[in-house]
C-alpha atoms as a PDB file:
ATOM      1  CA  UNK A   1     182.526 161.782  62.167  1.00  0.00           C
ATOM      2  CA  UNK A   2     183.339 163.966  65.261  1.00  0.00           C
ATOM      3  CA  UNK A   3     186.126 165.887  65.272  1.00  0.00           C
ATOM      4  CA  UNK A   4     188.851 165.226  67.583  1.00  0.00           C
ATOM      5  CA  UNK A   5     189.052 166.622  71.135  1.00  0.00           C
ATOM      6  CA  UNK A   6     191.361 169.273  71.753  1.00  0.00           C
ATOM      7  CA  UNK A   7     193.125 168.654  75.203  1.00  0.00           C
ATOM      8  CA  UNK A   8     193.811 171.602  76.645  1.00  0.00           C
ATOM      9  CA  UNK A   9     197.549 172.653  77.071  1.00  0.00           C
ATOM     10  CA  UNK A  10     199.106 172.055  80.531  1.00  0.00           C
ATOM     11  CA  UNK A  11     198.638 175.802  81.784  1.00  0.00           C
ATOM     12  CA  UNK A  12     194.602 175.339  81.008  1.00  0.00           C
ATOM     13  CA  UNK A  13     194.014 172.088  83.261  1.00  0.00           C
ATOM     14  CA  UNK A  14     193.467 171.858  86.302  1.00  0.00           C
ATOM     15  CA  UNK A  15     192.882 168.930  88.962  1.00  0.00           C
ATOM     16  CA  UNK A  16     189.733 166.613  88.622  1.00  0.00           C
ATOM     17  CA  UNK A  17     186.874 168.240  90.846  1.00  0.00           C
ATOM     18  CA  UNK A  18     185.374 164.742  91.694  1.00  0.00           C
ATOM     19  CA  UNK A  19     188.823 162.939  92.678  1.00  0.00           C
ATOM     20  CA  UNK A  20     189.591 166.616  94.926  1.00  0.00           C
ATOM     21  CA  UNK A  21     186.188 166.229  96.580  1.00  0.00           C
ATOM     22  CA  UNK A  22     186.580 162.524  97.406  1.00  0.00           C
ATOM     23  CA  UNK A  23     189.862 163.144  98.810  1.00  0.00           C
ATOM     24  CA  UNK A  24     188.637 166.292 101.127  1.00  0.00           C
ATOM     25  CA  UNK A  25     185.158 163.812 101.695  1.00  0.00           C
ATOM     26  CA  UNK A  26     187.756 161.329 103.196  1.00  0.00           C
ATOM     27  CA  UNK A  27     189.716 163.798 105.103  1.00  0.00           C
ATOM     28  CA  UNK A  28     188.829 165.245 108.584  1.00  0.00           C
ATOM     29  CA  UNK A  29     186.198 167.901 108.043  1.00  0.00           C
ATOM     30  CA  UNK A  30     186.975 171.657 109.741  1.00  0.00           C
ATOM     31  CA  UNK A  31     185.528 172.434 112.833  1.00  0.00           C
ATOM     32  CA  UNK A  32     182.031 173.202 112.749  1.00  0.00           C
ATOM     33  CA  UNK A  33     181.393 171.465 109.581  1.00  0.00           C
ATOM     34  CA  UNK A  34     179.142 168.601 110.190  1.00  0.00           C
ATOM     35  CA  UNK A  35     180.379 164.739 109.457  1.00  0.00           C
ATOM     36  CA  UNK A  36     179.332 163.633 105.996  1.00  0.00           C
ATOM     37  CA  UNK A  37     179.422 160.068 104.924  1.00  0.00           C
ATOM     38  CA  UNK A  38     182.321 159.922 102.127  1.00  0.00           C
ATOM     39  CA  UNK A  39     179.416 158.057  99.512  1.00  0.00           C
ATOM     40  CA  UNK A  40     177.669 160.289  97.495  1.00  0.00           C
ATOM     41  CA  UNK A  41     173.726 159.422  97.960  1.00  0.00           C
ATOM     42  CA  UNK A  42     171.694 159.171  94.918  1.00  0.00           C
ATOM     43  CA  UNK A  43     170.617 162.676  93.734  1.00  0.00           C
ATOM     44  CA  UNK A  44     167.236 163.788  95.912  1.00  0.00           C
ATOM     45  CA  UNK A  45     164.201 163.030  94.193  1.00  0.00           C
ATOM     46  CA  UNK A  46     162.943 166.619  92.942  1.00  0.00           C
ATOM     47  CA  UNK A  47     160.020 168.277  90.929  1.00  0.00           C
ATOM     48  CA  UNK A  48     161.590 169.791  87.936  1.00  0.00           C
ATOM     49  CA  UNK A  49     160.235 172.689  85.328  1.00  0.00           C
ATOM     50  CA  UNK A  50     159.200 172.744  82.047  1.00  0.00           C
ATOM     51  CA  UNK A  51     159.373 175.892  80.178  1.00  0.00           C
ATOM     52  CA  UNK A  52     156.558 178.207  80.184  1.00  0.00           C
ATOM     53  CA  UNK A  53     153.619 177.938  77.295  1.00  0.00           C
ATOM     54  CA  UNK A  54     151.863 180.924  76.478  1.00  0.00           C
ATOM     55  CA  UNK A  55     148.894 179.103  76.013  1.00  0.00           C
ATOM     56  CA  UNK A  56     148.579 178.970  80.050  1.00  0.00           C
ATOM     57  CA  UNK A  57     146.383 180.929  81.566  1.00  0.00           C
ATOM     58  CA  UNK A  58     148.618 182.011  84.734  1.00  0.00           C
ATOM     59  CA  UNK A  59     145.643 182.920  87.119  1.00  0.00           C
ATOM     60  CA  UNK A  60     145.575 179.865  88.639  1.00  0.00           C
ATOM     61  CA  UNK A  61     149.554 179.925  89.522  1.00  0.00           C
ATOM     62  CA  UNK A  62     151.946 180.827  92.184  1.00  0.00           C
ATOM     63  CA  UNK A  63     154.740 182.966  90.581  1.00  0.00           C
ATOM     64  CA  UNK A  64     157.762 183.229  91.951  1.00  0.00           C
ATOM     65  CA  UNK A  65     161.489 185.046  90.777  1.00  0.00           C
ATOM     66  CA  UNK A  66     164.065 182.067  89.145  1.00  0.00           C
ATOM     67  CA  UNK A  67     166.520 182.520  91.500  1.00  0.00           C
ATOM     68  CA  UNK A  68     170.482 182.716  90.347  1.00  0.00           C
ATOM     69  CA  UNK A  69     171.675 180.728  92.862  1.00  0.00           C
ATOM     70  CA  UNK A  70     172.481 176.232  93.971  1.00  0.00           C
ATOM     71  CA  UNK A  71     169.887 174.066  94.224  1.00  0.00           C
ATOM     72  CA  UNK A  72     169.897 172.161  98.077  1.00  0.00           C
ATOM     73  CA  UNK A  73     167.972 169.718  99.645  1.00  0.00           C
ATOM     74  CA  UNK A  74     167.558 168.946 103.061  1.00  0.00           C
ATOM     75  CA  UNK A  75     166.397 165.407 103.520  1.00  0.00           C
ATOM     76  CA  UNK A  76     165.900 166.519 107.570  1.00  0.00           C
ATOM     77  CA  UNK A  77     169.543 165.853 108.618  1.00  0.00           C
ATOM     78  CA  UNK A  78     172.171 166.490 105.644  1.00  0.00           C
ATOM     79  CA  UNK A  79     171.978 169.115 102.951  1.00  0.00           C
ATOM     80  CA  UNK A  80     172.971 167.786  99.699  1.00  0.00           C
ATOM     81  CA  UNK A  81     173.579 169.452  96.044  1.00  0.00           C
ATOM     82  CA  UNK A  82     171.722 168.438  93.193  1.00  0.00           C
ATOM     83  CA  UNK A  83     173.918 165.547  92.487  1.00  0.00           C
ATOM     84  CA  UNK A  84     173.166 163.693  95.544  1.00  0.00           C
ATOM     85  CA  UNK A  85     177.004 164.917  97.309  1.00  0.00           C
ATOM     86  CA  UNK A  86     176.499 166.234 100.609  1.00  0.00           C
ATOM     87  CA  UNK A  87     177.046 169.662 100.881  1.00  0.00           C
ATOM     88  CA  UNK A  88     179.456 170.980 103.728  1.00  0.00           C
ATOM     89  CA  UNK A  89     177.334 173.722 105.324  1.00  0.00           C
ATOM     90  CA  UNK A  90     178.090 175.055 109.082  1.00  0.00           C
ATOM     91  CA  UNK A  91     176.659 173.138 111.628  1.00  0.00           C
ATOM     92  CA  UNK A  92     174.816 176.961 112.804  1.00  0.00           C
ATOM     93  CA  UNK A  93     173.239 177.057 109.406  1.00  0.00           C
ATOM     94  CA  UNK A  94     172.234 173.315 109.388  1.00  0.00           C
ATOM     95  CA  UNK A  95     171.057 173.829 112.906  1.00  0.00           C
ATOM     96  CA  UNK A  96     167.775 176.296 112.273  1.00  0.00           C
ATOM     97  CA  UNK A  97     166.414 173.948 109.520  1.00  0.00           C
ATOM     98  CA  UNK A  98     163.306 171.367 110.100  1.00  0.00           C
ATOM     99  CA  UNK A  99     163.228 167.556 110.873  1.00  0.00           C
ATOM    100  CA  UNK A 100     161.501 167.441 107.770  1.00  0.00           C
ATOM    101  CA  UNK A 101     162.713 167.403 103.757  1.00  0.00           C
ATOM    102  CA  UNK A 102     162.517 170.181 101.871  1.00  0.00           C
ATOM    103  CA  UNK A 103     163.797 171.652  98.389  1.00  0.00           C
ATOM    104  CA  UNK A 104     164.940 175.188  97.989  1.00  0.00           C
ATOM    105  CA  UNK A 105     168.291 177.605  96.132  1.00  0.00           C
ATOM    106  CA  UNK A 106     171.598 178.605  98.341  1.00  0.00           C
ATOM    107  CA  UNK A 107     171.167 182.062  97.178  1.00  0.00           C
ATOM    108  CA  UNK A 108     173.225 185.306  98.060  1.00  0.00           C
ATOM    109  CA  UNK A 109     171.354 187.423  95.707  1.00  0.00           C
ATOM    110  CA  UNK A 110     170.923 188.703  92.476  1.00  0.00           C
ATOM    111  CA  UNK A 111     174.088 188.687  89.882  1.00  0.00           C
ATOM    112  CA  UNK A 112     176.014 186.755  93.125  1.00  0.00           C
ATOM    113  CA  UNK A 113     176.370 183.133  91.581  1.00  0.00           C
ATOM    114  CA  UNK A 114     180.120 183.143  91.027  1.00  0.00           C
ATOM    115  CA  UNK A 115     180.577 184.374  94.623  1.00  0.00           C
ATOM    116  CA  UNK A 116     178.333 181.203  95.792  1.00  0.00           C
ATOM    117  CA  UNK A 117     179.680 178.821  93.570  1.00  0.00           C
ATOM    118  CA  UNK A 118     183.625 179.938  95.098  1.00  0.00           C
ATOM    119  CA  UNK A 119     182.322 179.692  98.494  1.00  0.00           C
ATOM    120  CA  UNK A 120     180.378 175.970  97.840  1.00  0.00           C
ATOM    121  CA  UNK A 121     183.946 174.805  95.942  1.00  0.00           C
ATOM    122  CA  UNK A 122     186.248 176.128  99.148  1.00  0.00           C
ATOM    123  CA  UNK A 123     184.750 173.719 101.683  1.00  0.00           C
ATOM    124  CA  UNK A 124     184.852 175.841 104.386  1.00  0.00           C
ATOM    125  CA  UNK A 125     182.163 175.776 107.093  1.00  0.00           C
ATOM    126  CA  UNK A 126     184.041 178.959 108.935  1.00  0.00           C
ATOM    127  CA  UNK A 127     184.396 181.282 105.608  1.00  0.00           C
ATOM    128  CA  UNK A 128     182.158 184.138 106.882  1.00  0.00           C
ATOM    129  CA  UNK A 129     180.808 184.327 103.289  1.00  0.00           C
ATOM    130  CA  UNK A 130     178.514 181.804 104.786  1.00  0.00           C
ATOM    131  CA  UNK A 131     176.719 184.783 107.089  1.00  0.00           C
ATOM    132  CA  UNK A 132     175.594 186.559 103.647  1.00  0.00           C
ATOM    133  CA  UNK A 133     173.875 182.762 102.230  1.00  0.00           C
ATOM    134  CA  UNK A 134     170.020 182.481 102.084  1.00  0.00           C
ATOM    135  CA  UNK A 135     168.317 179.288 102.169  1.00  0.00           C
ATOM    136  CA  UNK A 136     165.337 180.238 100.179  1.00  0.00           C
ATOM    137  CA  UNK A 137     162.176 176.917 100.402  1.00  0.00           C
ATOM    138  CA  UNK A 138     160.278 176.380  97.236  1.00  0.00           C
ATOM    139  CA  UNK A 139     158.904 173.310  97.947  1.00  0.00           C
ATOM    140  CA  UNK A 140     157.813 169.858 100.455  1.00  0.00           C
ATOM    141  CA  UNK A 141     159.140 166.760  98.364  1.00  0.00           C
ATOM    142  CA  UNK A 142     156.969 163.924  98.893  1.00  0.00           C
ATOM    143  CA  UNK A 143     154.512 166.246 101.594  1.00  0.00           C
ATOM    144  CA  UNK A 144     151.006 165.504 100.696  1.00  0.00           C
ATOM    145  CA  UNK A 145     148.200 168.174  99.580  1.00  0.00           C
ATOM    146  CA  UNK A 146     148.183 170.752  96.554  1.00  0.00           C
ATOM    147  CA  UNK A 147     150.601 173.389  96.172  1.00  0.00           C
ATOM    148  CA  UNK A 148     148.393 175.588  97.860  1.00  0.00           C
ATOM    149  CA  UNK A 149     148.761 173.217 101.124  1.00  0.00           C
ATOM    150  CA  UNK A 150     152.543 172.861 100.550  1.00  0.00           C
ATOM    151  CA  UNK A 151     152.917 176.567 100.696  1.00  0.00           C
ATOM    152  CA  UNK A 152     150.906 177.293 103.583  1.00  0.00           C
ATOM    153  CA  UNK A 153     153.240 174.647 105.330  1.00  0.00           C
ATOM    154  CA  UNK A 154     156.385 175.573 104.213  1.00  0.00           C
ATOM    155  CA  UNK A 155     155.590 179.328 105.181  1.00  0.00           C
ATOM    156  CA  UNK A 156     155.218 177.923 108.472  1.00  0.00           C
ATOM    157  CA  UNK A 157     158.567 176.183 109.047  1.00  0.00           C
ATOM    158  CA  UNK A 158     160.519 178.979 107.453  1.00  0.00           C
ATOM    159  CA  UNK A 159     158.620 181.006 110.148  1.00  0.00           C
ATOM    160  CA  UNK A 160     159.418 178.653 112.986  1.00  0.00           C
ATOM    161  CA  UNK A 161     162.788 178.338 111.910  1.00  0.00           C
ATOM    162  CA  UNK A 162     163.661 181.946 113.523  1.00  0.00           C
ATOM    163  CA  UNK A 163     166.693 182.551 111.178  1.00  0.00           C
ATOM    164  CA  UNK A 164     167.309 185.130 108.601  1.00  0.00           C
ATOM    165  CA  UNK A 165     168.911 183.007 106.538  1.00  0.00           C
ATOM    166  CA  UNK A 166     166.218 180.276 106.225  1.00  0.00           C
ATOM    167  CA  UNK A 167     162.624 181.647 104.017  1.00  0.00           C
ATOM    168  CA  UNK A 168     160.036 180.757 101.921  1.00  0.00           C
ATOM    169  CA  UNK A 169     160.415 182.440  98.416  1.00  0.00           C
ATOM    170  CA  UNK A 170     157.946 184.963  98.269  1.00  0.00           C
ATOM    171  CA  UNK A 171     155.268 183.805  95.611  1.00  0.00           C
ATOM    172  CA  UNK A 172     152.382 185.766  94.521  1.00  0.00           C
ATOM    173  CA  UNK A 173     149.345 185.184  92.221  1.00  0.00           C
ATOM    174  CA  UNK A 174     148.703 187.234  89.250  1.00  0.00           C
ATOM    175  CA  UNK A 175     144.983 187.388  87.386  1.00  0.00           C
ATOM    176  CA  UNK A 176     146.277 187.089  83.609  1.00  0.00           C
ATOM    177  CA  UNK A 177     148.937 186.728  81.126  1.00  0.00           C
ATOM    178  CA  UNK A 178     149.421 190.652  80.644  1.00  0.00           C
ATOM    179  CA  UNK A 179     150.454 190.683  84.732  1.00  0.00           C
ATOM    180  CA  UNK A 180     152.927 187.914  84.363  1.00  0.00           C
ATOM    181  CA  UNK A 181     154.419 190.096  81.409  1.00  0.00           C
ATOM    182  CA  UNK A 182     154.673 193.017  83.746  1.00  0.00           C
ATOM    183  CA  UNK A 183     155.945 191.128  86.337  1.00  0.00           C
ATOM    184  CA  UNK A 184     158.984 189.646  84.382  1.00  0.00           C
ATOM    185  CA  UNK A 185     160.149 193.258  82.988  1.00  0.00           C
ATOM    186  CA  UNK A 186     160.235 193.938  86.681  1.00  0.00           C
ATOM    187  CA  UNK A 187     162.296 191.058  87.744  1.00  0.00           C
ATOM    188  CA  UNK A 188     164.245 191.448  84.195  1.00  0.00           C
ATOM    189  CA  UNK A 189     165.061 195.143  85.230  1.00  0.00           C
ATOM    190  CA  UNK A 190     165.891 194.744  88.579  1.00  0.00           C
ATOM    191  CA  UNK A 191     168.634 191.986  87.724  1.00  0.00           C
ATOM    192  CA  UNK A 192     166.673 188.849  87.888  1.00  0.00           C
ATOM    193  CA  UNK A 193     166.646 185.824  86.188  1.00  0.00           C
ATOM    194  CA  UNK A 194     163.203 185.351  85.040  1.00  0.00           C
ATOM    195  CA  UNK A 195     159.927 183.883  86.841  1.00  0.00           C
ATOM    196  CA  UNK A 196     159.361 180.416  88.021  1.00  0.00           C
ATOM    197  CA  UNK A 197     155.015 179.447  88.409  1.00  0.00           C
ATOM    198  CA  UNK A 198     153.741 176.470  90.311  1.00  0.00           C
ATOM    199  CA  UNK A 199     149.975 175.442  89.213  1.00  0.00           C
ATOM    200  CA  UNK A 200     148.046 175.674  92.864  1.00  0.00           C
ATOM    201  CA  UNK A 201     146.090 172.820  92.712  1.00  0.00           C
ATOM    202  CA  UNK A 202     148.889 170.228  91.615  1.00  0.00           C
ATOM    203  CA  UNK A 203     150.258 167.462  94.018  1.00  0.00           C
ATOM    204  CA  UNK A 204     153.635 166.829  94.085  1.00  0.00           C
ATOM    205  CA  UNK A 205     155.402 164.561  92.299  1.00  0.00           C
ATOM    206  CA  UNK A 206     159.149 163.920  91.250  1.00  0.00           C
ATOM    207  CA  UNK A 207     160.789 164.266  87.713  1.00  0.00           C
ATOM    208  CA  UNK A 208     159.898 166.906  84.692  1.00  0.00           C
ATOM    209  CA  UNK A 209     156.202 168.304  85.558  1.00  0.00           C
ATOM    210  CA  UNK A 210     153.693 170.303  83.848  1.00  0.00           C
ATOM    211  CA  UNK A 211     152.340 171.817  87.295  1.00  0.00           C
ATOM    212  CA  UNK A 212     155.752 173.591  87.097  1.00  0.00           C
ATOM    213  CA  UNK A 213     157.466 176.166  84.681  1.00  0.00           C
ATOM    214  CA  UNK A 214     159.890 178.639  83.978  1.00  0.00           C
ATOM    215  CA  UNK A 215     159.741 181.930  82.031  1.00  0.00           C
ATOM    216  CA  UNK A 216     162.738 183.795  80.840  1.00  0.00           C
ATOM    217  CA  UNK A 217     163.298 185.746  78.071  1.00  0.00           C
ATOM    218  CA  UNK A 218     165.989 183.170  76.231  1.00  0.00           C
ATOM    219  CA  UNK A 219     165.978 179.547  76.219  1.00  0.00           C
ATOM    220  CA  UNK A 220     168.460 177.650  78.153  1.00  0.00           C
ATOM    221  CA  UNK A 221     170.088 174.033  77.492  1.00  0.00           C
ATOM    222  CA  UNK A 222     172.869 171.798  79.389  1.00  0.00           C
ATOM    223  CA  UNK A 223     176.192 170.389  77.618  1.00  0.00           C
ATOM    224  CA  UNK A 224     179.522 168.642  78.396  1.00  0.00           C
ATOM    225  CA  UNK A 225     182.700 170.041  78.259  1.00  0.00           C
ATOM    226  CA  UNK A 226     184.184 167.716  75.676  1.00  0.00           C
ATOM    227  CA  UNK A 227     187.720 170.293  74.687  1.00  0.00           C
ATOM    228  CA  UNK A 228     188.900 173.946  75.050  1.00  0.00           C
ATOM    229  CA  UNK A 229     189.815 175.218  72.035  1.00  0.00           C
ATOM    230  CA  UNK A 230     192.858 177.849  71.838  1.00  0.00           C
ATOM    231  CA  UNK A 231     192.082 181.608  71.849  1.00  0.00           C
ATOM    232  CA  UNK A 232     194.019 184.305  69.848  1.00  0.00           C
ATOM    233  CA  UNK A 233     195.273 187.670  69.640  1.00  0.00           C
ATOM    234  CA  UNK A 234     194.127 189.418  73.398  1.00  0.00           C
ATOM    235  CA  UNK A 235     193.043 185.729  74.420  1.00  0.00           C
ATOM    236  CA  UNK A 236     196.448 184.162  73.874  1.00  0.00           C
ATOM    237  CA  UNK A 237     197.503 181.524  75.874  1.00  0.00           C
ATOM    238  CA  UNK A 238     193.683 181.117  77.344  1.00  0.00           C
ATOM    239  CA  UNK A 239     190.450 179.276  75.925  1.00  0.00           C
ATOM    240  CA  UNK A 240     189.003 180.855  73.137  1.00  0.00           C
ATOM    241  CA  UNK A 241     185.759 178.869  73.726  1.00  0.00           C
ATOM    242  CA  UNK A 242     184.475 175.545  75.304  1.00  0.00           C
ATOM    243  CA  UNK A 243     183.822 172.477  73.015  1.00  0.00           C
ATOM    244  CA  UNK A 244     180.584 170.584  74.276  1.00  0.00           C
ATOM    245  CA  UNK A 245     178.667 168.201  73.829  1.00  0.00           C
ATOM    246  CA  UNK A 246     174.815 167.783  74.214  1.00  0.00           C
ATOM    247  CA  UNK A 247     173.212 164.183  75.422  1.00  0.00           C
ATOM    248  CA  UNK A 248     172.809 163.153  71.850  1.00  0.00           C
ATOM    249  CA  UNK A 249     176.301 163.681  70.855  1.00  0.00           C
ATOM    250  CA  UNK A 250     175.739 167.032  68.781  1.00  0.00           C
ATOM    251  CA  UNK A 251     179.453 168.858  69.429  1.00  0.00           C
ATOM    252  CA  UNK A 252     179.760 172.774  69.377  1.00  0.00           C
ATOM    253  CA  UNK A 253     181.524 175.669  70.758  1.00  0.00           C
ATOM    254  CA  UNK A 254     180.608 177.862  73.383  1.00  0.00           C
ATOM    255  CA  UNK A 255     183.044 181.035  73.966  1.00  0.00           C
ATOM    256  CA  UNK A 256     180.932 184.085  74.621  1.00  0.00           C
ATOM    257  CA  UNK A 257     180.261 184.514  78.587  1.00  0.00           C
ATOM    258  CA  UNK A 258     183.199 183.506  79.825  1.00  0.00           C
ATOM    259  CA  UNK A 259     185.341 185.997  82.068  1.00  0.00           C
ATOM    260  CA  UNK A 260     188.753 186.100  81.780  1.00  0.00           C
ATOM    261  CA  UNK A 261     189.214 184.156  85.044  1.00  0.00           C
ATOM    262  CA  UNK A 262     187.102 181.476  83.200  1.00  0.00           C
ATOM    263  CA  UNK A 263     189.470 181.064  80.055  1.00  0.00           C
ATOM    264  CA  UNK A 264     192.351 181.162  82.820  1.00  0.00           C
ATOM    265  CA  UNK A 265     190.683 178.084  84.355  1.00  0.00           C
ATOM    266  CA  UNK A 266     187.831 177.292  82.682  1.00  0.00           C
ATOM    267  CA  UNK A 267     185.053 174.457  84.028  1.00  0.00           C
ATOM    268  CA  UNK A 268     187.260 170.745  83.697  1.00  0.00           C
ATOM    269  CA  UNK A 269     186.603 168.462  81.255  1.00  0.00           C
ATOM    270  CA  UNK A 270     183.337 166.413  81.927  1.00  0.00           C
ATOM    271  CA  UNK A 271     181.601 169.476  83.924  1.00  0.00           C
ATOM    272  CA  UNK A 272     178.480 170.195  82.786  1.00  0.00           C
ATOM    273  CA  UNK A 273     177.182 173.445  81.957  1.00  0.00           C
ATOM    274  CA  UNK A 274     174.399 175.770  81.432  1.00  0.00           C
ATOM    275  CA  UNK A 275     174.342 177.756  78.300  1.00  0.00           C
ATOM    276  CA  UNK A 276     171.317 180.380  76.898  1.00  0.00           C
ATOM    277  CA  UNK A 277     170.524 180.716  73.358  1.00  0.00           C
ATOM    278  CA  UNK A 278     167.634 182.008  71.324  1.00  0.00           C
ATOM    279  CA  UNK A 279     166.751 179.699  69.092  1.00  0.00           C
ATOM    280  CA  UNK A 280     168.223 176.631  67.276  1.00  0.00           C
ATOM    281  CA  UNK A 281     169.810 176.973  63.693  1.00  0.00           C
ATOM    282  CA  UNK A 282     168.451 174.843  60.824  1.00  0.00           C
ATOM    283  CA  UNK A 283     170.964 172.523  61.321  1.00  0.00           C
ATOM    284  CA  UNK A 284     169.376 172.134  65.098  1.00  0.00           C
ATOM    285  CA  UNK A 285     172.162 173.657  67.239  1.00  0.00           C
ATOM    286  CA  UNK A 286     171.647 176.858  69.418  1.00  0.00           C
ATOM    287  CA  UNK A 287     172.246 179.626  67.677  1.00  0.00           C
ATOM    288  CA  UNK A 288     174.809 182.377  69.468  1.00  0.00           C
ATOM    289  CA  UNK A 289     174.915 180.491  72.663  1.00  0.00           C
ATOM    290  CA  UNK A 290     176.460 181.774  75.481  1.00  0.00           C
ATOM    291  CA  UNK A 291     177.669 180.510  78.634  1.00  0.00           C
ATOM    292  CA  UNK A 292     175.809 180.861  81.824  1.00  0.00           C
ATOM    293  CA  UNK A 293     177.486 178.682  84.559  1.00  0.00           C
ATOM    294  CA  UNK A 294     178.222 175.230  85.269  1.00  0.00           C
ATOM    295  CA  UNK A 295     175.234 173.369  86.464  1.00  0.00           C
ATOM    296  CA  UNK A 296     175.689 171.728  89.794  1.00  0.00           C
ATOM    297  CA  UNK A 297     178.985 171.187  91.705  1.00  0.00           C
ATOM    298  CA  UNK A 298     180.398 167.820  92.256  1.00  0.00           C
END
């Protein structure tokens, strides 16, 4: 039998993100923000990653660095979050992308999420945060040809595009297993996530795919937040740690990672979020996880 929720204490809540969003969707957007429709879309069909078996022989990959940042795509007029909400960019930055879909990470740069994920939650089209944002292209959805082809292509547009703030992720090829080693110590030590590798000949398609994979040093899982439990001592009157839940109902707690402006206002009930771990207990929960970030905004 679960055990209860804990509801957190009227200081610890805060206003439903999804009710504030429809109310700003059905507001008057700020100058140079461009019109949105208030109905979300269905989330963008997208090529998702499986992790990374050793087993693969990585010569016949691109590798690129997992970036830290929000998954966009453009569907060649409206840039929309992973959810399928449209996302309220500046019409400037909207302006210098393609006719054409495409699938890429609002990025600002290494160790920078929190930053983007303030600016994305604000709303504002003028915050000048916005000059600092990268669009960074990983992929075509639904373009035909191999990876290979893709690439070529989407080197092109990012190219024609003209704007600093619109590029291909670099992606390089490495000739064995003992070069994609060095190359993730080099991303690890510089700040980066971990290493993302696309298999050149594959074709894409949409949902989880074994042409694509991601390498990091920890394993990483998605929950619910299901409860805030109480903290003590130096953490009075703040969460002590996030009760979750996974997507077959296993509960647990998740309190290291989070800042002290997190357990001030920690992610609202029913966000989901990212958590790393390194392996999963006996019992088949993660073992010391630890917050990372919420996944997507609403």
């Amino acid at each position: 039998m679960r055990p209860p929720t804990r509801i957190p204490a009227p200081a610890l809540r805060r206003p439903g993100r999804c009710i504030r969003s429809l109310i700003l969707a059905l507001a008057l957007l700020p100058a140079g923000a461009v019109a949105q429709t208030a109905e979300p879309a269905d989330a963008p069909a997208a090529m998702l990653a499986l992790r990374y078996d050793p087993a693969i022989d990585p010569a016949g990959w691109w590798v690129s660095e997992k970036l830290d940042g929000v998954r966009a795509s453009w569907d060649g007029s409206v840039l929309r979050f992973r959810s399928g909400r449209a996302l309220p960019a500046p019409a400037w930055f909207l302006a210098a992308l393609p006719p054409v879909a495409l699938d890429g990470e609002l990025w600002l740069g290494r160790r920078r999420f929190d930053e983007l994920s303030g600016l994305l939650r604000r709303e504002d089209p003028a915050d000048p945060l916005w000059r600092e944002v990268r669009y960074m292209l990983f992929e075509l959805p639904g373009a035909a040809g191999d990876f290979d082809t893709r690439l070529a292509r989407l080197r092109s547009l990012a190219e024609a595009a003209d704007a600093p703030w619109v590029q291909a992720i670099p992606q390089q090829r490495v000739p064995d297993r003992a070069a994609l080693q060095r190359l993730l110590g080099e991303v690890l030590a510089s700040g980066g996530e971990g290493l993302m590798l696309h298999r050149a000949d594959a074709l894409w398609q949409p949902g989880r795919s074994e042409a694509l994979r991601k390498l990091t040093p920890w394993l990483d899982a998605e929950a619910r937040v299901v409860g805030y439990l109480p903290g003590k001592g130096r953490l009075q009157g703040r969460v002590g740690a996030l009760q979750v839940e996974r997507a077959d109902g296993r509960r647990f707690r998740i309190g290291s990672g989070l800042s002290d402006a997190l357990r001030a206002n920690p992610p609202a009930l029913g966000a989901l979020v990212t958590y790393r771990y390194r392996e999963l207990t006996p019992a088949g929960l993660p073992r010391f996880p630890r917050y990372l970030r919420e996944r997507t905004l609403p």
